[in-house]
PDB file of N, CA and C in Angstrom:
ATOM      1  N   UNK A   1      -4.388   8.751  39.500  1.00  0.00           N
ATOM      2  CA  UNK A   1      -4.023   7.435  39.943  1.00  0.00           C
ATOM      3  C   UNK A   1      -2.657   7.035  39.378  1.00  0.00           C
ATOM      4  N   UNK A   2      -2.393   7.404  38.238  1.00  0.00           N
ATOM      5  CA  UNK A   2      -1.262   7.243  37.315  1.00  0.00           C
ATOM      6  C   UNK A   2      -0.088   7.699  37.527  1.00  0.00           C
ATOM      7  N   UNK A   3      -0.390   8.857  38.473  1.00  0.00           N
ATOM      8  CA  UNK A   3       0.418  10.264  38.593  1.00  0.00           C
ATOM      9  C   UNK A   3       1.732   9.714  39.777  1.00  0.00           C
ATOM     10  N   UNK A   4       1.686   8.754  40.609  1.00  0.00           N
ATOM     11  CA  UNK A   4       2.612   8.007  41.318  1.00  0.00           C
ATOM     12  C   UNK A   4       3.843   7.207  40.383  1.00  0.00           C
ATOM     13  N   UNK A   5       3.364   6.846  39.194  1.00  0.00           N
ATOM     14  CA  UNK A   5       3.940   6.048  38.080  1.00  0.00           C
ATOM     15  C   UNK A   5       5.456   7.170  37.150  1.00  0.00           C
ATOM     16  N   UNK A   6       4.735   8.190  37.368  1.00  0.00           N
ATOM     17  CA  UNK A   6       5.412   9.217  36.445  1.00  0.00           C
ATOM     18  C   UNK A   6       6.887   9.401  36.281  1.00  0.00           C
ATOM     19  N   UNK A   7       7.311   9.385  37.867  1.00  0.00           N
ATOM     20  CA  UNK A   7       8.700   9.577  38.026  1.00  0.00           C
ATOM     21  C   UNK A   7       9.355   8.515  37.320  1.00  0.00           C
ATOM     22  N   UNK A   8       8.849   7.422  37.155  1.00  0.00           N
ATOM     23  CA  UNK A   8       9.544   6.066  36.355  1.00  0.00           C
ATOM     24  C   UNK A   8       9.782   6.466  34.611  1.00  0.00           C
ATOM     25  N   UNK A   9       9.441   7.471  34.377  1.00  0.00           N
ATOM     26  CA  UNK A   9       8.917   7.887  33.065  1.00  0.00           C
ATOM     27  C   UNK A   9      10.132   8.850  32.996  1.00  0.00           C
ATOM     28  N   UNK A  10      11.323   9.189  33.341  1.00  0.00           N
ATOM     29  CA  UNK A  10      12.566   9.525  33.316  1.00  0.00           C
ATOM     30  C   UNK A  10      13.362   9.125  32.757  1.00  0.00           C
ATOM     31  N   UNK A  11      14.161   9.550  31.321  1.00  0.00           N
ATOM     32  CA  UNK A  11      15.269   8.700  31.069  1.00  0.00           C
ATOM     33  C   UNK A  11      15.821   7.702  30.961  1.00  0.00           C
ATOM     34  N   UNK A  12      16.384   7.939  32.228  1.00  0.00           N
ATOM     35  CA  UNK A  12      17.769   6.844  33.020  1.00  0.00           C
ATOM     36  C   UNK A  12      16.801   6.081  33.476  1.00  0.00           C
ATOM     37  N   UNK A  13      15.833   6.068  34.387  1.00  0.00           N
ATOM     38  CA  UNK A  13      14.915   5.075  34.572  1.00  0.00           C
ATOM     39  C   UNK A  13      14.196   4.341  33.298  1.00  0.00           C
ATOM     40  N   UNK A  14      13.819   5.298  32.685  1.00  0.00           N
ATOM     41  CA  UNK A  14      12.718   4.170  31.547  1.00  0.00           C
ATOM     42  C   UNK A  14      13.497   3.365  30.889  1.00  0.00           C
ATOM     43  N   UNK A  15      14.853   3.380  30.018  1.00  0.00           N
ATOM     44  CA  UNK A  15      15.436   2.456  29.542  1.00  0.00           C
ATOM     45  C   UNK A  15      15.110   1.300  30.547  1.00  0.00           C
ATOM     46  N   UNK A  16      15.425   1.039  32.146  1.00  0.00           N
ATOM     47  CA  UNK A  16      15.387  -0.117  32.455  1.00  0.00           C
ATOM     48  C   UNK A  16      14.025  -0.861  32.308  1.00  0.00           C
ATOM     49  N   UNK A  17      12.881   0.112  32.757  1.00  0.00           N
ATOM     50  CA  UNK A  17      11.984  -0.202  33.107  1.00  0.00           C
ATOM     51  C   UNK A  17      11.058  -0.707  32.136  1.00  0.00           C
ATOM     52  N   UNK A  18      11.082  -0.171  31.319  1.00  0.00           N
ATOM     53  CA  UNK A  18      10.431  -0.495  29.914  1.00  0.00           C
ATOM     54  C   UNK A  18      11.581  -2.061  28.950  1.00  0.00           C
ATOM     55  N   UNK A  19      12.607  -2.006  29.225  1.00  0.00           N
ATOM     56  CA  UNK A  19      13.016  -3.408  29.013  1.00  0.00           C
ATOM     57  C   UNK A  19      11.927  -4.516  29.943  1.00  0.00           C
ATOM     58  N   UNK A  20      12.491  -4.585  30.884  1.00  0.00           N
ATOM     59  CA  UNK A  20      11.757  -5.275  31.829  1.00  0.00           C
ATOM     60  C   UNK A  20      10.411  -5.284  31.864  1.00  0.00           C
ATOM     61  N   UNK A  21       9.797  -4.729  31.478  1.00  0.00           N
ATOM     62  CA  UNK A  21       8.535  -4.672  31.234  1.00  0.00           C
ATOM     63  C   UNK A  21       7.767  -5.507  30.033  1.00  0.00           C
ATOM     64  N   UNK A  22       8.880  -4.840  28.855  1.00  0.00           N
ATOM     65  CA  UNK A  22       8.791  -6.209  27.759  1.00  0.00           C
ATOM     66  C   UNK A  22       8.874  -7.694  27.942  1.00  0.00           C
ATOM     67  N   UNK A  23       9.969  -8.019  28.338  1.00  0.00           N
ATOM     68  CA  UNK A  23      10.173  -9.106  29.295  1.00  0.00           C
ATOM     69  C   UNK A  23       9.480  -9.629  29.582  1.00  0.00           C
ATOM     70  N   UNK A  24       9.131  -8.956  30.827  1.00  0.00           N
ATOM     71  CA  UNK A  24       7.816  -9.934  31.241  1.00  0.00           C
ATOM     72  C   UNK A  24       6.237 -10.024  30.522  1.00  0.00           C
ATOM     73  N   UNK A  25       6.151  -9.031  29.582  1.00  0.00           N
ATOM     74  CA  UNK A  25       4.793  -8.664  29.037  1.00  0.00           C
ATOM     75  C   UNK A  25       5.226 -10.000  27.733  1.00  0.00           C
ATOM     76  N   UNK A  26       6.504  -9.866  27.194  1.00  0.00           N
ATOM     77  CA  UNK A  26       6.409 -11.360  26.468  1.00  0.00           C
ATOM     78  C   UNK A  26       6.719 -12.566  26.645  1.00  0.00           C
ATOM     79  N   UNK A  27       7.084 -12.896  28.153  1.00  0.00           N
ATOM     80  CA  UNK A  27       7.453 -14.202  28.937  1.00  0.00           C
ATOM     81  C   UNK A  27       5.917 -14.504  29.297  1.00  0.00           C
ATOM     82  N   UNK A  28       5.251 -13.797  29.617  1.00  0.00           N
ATOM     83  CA  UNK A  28       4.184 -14.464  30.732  1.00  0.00           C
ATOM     84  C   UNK A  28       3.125 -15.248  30.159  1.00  0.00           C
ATOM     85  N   UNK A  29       2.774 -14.852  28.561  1.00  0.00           N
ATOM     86  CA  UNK A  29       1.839 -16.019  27.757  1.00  0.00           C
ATOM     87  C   UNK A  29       2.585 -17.237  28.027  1.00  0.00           C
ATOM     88  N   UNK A  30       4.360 -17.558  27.536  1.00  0.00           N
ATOM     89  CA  UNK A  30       4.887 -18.676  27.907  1.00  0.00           C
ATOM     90  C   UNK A  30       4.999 -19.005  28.938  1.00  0.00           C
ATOM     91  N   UNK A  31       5.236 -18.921  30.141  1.00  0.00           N
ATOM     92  CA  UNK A  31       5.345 -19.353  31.381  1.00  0.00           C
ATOM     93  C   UNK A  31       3.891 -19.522  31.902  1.00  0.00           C
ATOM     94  N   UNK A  32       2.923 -18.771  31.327  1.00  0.00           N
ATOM     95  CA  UNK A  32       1.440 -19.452  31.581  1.00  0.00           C
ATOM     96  C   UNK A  32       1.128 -20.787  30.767  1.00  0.00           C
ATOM     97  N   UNK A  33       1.577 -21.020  30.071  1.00  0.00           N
ATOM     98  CA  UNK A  33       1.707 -22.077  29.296  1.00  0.00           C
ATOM     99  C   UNK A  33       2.497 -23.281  29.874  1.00  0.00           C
ATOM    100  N   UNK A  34       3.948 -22.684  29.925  1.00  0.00           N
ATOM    101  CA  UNK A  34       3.954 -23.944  30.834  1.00  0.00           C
ATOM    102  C   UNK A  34       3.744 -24.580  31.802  1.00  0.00           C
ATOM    103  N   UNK A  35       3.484 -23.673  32.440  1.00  0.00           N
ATOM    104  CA  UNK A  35       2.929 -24.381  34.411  1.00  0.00           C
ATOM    105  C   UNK A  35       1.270 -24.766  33.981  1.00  0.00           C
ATOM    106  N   UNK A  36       0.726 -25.066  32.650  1.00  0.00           N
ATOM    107  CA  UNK A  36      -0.417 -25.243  32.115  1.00  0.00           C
ATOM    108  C   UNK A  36      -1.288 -24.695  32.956  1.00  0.00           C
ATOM    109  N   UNK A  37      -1.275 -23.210  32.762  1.00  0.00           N
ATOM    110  CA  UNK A  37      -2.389 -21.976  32.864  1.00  0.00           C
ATOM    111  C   UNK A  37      -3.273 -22.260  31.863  1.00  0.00           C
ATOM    112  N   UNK A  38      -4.517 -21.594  32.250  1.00  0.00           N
ATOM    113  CA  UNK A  38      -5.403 -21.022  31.124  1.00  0.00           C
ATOM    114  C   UNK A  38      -4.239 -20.364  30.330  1.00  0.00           C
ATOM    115  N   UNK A  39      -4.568 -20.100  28.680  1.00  0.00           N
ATOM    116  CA  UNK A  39      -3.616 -19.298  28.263  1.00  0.00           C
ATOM    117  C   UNK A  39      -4.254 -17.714  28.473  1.00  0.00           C
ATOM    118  N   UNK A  40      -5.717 -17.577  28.548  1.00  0.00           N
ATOM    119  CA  UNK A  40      -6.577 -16.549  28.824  1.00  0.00           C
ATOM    120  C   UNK A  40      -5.406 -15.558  29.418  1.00  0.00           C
ATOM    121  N   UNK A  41      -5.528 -16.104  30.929  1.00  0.00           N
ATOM    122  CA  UNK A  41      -4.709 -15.802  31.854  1.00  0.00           C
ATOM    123  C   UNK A  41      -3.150 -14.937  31.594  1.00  0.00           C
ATOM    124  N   UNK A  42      -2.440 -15.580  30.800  1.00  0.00           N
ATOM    125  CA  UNK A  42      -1.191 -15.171  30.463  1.00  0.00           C
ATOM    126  C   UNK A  42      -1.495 -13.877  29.467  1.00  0.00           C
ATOM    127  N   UNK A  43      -2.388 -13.937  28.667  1.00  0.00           N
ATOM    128  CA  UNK A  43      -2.890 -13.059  27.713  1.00  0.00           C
ATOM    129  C   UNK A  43      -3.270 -11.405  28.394  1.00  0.00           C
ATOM    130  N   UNK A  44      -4.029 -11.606  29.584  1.00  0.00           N
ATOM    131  CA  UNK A  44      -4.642 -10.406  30.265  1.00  0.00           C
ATOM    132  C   UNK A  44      -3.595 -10.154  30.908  1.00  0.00           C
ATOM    133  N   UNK A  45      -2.355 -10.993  31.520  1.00  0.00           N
ATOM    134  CA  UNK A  45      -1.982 -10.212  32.744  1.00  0.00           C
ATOM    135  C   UNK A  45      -0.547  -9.209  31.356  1.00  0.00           C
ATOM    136  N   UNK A  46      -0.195 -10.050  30.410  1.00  0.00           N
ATOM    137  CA  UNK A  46       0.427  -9.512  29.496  1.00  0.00           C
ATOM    138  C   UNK A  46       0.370  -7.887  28.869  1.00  0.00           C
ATOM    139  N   UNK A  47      -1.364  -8.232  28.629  1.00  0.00           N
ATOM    140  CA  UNK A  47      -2.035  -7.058  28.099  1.00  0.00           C
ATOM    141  C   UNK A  47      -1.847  -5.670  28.979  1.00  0.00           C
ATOM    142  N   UNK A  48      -1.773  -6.075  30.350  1.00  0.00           N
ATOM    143  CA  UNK A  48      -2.023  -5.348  31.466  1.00  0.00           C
ATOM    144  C   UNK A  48      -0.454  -4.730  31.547  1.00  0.00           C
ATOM    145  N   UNK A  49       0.322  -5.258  31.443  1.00  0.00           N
ATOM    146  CA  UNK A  49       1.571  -5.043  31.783  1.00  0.00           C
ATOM    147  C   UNK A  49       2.225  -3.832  30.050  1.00  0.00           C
ATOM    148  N   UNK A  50       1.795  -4.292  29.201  1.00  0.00           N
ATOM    149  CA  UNK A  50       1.502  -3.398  27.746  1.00  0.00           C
ATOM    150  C   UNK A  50       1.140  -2.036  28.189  1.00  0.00           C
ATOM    151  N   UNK A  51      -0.075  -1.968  28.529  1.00  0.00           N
ATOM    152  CA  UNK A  51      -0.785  -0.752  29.002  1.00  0.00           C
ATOM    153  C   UNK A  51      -0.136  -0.486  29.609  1.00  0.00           C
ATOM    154  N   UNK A  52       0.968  -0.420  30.536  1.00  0.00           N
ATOM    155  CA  UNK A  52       1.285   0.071  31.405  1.00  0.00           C
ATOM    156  C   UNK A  52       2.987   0.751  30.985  1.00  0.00           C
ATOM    157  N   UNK A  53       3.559  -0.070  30.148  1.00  0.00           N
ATOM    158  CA  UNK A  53       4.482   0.664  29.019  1.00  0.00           C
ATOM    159  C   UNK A  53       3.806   1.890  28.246  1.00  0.00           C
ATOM    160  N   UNK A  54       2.810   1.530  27.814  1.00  0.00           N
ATOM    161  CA  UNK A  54       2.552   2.413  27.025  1.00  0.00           C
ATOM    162  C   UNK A  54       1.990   3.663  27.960  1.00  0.00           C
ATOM    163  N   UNK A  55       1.584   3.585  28.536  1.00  0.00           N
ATOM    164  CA  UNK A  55       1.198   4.891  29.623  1.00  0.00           C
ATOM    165  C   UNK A  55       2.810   5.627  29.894  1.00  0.00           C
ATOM    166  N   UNK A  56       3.892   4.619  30.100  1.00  0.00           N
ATOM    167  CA  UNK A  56       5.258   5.185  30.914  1.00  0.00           C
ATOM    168  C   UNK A  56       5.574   6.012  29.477  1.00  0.00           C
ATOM    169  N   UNK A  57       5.296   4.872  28.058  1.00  0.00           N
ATOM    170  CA  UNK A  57       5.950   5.561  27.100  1.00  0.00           C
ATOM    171  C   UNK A  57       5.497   7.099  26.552  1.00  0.00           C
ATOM    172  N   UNK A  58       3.831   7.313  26.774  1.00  0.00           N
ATOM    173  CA  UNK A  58       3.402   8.215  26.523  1.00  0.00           C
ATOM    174  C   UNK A  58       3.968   9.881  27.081  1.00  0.00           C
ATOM    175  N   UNK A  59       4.569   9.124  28.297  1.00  0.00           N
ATOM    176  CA  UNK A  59       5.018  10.336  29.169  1.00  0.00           C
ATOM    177  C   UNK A  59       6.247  10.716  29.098  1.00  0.00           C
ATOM    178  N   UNK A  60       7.141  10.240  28.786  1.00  0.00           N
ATOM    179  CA  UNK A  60       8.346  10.097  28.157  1.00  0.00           C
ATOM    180  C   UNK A  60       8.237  10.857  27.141  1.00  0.00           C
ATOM    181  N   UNK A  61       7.234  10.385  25.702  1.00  0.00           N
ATOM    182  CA  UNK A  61       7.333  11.295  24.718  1.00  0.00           C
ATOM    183  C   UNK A  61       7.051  12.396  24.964  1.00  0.00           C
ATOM    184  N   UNK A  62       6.045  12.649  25.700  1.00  0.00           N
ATOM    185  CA  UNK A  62       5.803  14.316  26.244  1.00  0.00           C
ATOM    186  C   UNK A  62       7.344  15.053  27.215  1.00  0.00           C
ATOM    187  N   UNK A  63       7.734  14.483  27.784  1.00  0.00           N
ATOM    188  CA  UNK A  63       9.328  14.615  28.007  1.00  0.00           C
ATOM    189  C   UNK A  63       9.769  15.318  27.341  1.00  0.00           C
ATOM    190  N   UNK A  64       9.890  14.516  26.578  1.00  0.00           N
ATOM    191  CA  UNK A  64      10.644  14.800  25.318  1.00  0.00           C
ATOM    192  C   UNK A  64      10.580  15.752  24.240  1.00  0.00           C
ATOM    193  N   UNK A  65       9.513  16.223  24.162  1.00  0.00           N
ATOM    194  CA  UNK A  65       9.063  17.234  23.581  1.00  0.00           C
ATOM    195  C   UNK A  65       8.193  16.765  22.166  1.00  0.00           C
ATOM    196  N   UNK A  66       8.014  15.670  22.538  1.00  0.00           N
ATOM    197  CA  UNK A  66       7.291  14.428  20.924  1.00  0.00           C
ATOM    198  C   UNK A  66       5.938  14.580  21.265  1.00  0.00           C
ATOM    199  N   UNK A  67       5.051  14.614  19.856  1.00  0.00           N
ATOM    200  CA  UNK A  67       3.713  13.991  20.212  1.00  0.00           C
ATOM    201  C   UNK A  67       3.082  12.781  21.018  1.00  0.00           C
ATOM    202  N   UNK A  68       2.316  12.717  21.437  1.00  0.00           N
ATOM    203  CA  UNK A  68       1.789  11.625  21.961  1.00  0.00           C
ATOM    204  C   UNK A  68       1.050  10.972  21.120  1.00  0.00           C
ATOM    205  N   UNK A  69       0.950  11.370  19.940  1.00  0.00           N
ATOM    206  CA  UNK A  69       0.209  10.621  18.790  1.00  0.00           C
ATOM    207  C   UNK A  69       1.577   9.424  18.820  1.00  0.00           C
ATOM    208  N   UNK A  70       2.526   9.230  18.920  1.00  0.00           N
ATOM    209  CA  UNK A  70       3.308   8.162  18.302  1.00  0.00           C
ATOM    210  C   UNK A  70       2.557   6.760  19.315  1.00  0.00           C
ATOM    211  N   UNK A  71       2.170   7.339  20.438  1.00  0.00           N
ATOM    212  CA  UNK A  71       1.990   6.228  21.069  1.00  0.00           C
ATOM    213  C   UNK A  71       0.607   4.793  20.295  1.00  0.00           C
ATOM    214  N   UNK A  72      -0.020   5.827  19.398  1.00  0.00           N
ATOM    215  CA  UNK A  72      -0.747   5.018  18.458  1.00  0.00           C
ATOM    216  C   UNK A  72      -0.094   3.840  18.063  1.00  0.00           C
ATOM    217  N   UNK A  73       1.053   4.253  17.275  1.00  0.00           N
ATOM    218  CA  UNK A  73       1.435   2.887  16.776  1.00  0.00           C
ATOM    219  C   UNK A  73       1.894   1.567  17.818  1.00  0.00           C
ATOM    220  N   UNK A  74       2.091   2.095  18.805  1.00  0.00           N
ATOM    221  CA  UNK A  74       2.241   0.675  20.073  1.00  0.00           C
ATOM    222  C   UNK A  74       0.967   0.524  20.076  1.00  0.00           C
ATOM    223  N   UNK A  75      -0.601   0.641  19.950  1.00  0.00           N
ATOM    224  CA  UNK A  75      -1.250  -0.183  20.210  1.00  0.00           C
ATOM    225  C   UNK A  75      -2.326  -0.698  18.915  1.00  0.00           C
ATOM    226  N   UNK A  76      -1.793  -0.479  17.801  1.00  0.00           N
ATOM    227  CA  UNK A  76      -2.635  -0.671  16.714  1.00  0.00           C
ATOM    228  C   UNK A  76      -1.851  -1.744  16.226  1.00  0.00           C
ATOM    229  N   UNK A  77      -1.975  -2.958  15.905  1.00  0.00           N
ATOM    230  CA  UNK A  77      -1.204  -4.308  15.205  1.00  0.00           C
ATOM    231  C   UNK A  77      -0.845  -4.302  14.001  1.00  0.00           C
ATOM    232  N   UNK A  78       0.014  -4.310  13.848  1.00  0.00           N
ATOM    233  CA  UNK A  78       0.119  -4.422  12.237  1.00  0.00           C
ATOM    234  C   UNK A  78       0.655  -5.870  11.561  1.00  0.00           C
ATOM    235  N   UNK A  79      -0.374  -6.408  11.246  1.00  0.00           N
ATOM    236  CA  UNK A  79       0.047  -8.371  11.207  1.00  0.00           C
ATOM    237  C   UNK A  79       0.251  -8.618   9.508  1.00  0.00           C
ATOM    238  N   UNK A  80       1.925  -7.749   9.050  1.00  0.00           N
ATOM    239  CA  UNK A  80       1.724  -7.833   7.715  1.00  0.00           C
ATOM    240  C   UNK A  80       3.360  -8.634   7.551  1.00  0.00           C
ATOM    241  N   UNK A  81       3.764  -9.101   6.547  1.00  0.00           N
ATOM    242  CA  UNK A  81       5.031 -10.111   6.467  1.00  0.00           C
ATOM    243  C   UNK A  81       4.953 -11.251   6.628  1.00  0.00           C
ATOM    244  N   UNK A  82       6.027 -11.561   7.072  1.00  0.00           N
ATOM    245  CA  UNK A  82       6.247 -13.299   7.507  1.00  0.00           C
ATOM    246  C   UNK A  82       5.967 -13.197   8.466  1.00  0.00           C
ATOM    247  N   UNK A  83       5.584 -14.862   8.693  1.00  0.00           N
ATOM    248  CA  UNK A  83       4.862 -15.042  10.424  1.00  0.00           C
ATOM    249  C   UNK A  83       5.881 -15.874  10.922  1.00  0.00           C
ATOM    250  N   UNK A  84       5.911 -16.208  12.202  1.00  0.00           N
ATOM    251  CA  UNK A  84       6.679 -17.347  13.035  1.00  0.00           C
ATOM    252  C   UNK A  84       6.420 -16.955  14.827  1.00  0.00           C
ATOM    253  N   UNK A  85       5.266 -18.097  14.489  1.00  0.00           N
ATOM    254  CA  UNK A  85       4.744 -18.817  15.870  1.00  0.00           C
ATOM    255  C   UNK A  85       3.562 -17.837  15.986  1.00  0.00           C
ATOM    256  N   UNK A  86       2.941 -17.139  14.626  1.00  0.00           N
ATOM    257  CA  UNK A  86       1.963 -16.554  15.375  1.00  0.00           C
ATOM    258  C   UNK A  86       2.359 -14.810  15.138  1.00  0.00           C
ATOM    259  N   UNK A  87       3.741 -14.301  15.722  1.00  0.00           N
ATOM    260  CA  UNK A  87       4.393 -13.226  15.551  1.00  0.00           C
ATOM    261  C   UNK A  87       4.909 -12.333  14.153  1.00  0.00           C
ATOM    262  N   UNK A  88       4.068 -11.507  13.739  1.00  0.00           N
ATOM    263  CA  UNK A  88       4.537 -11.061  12.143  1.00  0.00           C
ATOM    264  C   UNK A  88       5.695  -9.680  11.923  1.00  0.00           C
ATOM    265  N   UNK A  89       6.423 -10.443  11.529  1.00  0.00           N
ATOM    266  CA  UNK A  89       7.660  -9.044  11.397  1.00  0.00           C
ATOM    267  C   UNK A  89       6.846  -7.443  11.512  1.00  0.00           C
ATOM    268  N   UNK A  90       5.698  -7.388  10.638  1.00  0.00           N
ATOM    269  CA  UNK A  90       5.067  -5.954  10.935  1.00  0.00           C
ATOM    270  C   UNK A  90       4.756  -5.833  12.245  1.00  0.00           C
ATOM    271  N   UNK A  91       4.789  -6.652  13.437  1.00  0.00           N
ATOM    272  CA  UNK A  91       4.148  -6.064  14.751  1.00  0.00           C
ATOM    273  C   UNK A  91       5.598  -5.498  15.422  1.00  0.00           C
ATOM    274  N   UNK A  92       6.908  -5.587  14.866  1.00  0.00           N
ATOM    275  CA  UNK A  92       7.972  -4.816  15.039  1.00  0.00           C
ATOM    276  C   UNK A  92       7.672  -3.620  14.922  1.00  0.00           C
ATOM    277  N   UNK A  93       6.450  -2.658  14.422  1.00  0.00           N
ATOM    278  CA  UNK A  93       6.455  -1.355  14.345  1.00  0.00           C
ATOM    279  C   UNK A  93       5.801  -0.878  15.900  1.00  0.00           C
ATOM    280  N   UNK A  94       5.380  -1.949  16.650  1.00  0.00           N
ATOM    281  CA  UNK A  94       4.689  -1.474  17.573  1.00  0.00           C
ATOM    282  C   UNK A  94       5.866  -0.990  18.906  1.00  0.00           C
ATOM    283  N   UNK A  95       7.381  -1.481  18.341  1.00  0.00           N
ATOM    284  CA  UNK A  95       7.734  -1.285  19.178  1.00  0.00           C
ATOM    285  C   UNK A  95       8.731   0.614  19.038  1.00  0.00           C
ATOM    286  N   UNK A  96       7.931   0.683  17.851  1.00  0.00           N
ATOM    287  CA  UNK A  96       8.861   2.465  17.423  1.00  0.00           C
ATOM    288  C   UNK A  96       8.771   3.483  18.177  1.00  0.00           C
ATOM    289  N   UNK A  97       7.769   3.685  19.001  1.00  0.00           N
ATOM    290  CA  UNK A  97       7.291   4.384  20.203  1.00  0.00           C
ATOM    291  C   UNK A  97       8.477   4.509  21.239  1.00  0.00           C
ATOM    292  N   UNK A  98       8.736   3.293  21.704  1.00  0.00           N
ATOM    293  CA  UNK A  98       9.543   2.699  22.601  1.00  0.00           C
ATOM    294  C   UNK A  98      10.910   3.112  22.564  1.00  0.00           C
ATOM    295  N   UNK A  99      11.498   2.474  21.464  1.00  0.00           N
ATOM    296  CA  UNK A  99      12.941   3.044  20.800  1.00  0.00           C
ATOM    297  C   UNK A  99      12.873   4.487  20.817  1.00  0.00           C
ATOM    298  N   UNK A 100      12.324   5.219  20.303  1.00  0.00           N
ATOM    299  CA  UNK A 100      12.039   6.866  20.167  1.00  0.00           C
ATOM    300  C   UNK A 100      12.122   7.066  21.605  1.00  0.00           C
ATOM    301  N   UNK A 101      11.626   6.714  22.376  1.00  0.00           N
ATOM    302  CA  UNK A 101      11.570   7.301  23.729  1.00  0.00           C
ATOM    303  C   UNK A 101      12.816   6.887  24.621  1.00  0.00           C
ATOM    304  N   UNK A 102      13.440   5.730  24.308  1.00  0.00           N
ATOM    305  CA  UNK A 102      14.445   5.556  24.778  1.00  0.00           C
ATOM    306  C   UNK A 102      15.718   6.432  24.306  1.00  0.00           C
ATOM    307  N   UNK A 103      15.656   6.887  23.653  1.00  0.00           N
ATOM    308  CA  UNK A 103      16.656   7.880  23.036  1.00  0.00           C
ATOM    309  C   UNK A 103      16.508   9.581  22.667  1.00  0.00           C
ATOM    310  N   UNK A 104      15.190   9.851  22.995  1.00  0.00           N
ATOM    311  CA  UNK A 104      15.443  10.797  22.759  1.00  0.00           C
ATOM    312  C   UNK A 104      15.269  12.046  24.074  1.00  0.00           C
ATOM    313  N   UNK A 105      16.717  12.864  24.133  1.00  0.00           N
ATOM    314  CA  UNK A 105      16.299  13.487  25.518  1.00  0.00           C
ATOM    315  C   UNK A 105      15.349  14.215  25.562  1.00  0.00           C
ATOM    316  N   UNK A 106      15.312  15.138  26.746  1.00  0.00           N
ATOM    317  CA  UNK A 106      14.110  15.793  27.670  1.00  0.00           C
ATOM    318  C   UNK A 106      14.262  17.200  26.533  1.00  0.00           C
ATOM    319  N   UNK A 107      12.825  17.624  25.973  1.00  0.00           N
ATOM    320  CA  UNK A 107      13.158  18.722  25.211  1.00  0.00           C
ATOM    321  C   UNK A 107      13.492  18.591  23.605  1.00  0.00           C
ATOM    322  N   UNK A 108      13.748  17.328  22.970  1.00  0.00           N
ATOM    323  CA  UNK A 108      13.951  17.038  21.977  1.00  0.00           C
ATOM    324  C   UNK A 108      13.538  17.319  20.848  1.00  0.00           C
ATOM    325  N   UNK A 109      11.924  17.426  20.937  1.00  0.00           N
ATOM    326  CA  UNK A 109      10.957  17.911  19.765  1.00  0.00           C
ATOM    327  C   UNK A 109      10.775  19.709  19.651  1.00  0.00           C
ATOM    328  N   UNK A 110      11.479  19.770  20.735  1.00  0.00           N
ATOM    329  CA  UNK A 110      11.356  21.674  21.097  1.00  0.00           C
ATOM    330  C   UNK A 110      11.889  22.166  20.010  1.00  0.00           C
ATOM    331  N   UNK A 111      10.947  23.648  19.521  1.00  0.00           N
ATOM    332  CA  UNK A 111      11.702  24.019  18.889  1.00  0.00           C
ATOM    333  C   UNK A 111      12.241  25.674  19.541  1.00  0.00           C
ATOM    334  N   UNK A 112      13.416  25.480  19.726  1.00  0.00           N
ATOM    335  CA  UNK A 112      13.552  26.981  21.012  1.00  0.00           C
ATOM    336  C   UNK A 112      13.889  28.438  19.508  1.00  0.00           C
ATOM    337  N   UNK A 113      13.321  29.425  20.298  1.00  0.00           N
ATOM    338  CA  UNK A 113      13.682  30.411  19.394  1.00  0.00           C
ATOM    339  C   UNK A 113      15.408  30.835  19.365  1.00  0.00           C
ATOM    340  N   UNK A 114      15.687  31.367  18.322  1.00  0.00           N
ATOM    341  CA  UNK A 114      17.314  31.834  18.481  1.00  0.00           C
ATOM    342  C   UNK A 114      17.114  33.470  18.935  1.00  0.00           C
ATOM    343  N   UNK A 115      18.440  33.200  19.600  1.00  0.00           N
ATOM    344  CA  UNK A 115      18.447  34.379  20.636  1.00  0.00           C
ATOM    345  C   UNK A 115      18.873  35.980  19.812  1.00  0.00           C
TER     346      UNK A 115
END
C-alpha cells in the first residue's frame, strides 16, 4: 500500500517533502485551535501526517545505506529540559532521523570493499 509513496523517499524530493510535512504536522494542532476544533482532531490528523514522515524517513535511511533502527528515535519522546508551551528541548532529538536523512546520500552507510 506504501509502495506508491516510495519514490517521494528520494533525496531531492524528501528535503521538500518532509519540510512540508513538518509544517503542517506542527501547524494543524494550531489552526485546529483556532477555527475552535476539537483539539482531539488537530492531534490525530497531526499524528497521521508524523507517521507518514516517518515511513518516507525510514526509506530514505535504507537509501542510504543507514539502519532503520534510527527511525526509533522519531517516535519515542523524550520530554527532558526546559519546557515552553508544553514543547521540551529533549523532543528536538526526535527530529535526528530526519536531519540524517536529509543529508546523507544514496549508499552512505556502505561499506564497499577496496579494489
Amino acid at each position: 500500500m506504501f509502495e506508491m509513496l516510495h519514490p517521494y523517499s528520494e533525496l531531492a524530493r524528501y528535503r521538500w517533502i518532509s519540510i512540508a510535512l513538518l509544517v503542517v504536522a506542527l501547524g494543524l494542532p494550531v489552526a485546529v485551535d483556532h477555527f475552535s476544533g476539537p483539539h482531539w482532531l488537530g492531534v490525530i490528523l497531526s499524528v497521521l501526517i508524523l507517521i507518514l514522515l516517518d515511513i518516507l524517513t525510514y526509506w530514505r535511511l535504507r537509501e542510504a545505506a543507514l539502519s532503520g533502527s534510527w527511525i526509533i528515535l522519531a517516535i519515542i519522546s523524550f520530554n527532558i529540559g526546559p519546557a515552553w508551551h508544553g514543547y521540551h528541548l529533549g523532543s528536538l532529538i526526535n527530529f535526528v532521523p530526519v536531519l540524517m536523512a536529509w543529508f546523507a546520500p544514496i549508499g552512505f552507510g556502505a561499506h564497499p570493499q577496496t579494489a
